[in-house]
C-alpha atoms as a PDB file:
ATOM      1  CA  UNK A   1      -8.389 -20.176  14.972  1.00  0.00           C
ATOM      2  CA  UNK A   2     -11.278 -21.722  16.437  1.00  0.00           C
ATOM      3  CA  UNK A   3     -12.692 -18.302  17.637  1.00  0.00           C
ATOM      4  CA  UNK A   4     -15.314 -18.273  20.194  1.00  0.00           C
ATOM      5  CA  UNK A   5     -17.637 -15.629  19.976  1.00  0.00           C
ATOM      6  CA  UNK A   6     -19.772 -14.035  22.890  1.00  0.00           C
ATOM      7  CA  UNK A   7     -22.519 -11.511  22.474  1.00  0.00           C
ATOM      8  CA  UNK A   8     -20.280  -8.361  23.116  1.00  0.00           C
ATOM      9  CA  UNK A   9     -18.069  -9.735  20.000  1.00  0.00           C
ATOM     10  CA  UNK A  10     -21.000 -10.171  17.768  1.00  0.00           C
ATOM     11  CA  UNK A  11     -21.777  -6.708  18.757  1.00  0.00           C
ATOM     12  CA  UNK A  12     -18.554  -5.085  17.971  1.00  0.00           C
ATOM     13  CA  UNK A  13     -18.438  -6.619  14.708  1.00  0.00           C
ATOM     14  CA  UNK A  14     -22.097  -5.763  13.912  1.00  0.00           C
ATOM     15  CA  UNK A  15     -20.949  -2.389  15.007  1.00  0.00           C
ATOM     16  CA  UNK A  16     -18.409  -1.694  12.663  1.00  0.00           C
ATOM     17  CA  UNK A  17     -20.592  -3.130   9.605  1.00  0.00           C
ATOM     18  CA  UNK A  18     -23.193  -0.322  10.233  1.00  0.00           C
ATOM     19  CA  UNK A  19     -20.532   2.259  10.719  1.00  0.00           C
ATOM     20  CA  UNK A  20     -18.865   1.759   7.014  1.00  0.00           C
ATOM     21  CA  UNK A  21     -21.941   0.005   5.603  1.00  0.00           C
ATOM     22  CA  UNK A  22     -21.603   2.955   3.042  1.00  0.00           C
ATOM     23  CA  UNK A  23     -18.212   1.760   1.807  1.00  0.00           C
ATOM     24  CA  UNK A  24     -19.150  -2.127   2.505  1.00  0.00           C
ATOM     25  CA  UNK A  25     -22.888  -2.953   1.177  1.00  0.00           C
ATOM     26  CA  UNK A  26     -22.405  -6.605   0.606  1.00  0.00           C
ATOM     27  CA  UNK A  27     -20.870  -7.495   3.757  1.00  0.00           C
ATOM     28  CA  UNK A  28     -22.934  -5.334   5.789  1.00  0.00           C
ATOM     29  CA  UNK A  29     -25.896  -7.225   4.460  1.00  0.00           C
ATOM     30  CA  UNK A  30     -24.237 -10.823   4.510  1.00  0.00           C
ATOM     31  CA  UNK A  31     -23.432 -10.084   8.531  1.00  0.00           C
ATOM     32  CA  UNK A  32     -27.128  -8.854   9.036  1.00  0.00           C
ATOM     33  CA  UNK A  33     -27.917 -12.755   7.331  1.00  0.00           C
ATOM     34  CA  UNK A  34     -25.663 -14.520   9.308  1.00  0.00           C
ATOM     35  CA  UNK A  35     -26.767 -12.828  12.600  1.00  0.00           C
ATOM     36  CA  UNK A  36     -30.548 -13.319  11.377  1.00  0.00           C
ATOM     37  CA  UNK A  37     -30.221 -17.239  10.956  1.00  0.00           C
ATOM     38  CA  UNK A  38     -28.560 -16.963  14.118  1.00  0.00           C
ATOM     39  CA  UNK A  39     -31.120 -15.322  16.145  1.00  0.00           C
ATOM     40  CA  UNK A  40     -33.937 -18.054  13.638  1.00  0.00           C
ATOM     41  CA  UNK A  41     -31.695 -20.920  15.607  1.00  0.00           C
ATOM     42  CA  UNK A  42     -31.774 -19.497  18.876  1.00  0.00           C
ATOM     43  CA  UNK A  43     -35.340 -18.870  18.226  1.00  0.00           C
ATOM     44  CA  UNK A  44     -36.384 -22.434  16.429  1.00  0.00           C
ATOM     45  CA  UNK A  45     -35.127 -25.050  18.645  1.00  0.00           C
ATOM     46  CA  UNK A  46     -38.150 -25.071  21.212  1.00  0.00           C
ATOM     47  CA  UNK A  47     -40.645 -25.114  18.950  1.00  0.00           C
ATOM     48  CA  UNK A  48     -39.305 -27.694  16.955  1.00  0.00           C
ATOM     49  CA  UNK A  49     -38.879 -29.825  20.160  1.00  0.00           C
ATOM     50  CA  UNK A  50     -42.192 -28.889  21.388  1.00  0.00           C
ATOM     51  CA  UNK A  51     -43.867 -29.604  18.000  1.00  0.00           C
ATOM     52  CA  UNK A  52     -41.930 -33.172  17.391  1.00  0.00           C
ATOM     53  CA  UNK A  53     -40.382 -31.243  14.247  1.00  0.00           C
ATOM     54  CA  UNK A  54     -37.027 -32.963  15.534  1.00  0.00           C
ATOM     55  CA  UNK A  55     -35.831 -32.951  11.488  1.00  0.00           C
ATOM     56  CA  UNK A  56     -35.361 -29.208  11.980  1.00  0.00           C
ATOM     57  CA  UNK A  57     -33.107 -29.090  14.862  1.00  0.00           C
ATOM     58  CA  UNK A  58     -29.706 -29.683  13.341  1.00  0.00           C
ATOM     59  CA  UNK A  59     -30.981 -26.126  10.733  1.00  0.00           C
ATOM     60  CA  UNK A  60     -31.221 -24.677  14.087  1.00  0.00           C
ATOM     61  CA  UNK A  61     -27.811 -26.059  15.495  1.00  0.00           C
ATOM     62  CA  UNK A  62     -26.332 -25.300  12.186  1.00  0.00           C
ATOM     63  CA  UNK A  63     -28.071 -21.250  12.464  1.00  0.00           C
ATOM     64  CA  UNK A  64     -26.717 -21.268  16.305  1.00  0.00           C
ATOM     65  CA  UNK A  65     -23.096 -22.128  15.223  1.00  0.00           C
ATOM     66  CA  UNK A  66     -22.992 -19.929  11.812  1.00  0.00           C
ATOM     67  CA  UNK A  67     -21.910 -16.407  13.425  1.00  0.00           C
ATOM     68  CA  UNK A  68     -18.690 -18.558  14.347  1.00  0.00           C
ATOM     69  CA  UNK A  69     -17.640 -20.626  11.292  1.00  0.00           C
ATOM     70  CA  UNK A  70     -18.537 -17.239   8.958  1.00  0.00           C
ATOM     71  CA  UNK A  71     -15.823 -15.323  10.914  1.00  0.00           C
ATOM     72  CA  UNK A  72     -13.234 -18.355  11.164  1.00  0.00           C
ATOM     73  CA  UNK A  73     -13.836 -18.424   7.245  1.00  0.00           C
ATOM     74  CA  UNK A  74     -13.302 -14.830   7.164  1.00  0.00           C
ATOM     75  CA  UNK A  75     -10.037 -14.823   9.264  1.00  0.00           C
ATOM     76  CA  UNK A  76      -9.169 -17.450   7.365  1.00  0.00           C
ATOM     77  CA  UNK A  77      -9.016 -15.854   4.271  1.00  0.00           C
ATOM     78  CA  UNK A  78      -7.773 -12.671   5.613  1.00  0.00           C
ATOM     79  CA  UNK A  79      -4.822 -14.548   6.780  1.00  0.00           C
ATOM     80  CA  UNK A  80      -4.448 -16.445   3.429  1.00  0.00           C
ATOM     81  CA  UNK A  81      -4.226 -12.927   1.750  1.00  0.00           C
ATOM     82  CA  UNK A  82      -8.020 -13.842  -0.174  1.00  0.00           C
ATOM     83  CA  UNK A  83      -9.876 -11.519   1.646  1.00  0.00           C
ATOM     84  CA  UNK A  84      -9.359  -8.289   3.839  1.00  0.00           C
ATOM     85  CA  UNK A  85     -11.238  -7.898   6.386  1.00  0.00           C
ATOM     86  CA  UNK A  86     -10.749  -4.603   8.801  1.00  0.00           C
ATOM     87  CA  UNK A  87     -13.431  -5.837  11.208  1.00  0.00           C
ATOM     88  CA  UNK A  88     -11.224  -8.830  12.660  1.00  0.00           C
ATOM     89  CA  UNK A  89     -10.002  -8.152  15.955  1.00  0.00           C
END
């Protein structure tokens, strides 16, 4: 379960939410949030250093590591029978 992503998995999946965002608003949208707090972790953790904001580094540690727990939710519930989701692979 623990599924590691890499940048060409985020892609594909990111890829197949833009080619049925028609029939799939909501997720299309949630993965464009995910991948955006994401990219604000990637993006926030030398500032903060730099800046002696050291309270926000675990938001961006948390924002690094949600692409990965939002899909091992997601295959979760897929495999629990909650949730289908066409985009696992």
């Amino acid at each position: 379960m623990n599924h590691r992503l890499n940048l060409a998995e985020l892609q594909r999946i990111k890829q197949w939410h833009v080619d049925h965002r028609e029939d799939h608003p909501l997720e299309y949208h949630l993965w464009d949030g995910v991948l955006t707090v994401w990219l604000l972790g990637w993006m926030g953790w030398l500032p903060a250093v730099v800046i002696d904001a050291f309270w926000a580094l675990p938001l961006c540690v948390a924002g690094i590591t949600l692409p990965r727990f939002y899909v091992n939710w997601r295959e979760r519930a897929h495999r629990a029978h909650r949730l289908r989701c066409d985009w696992l692979g």
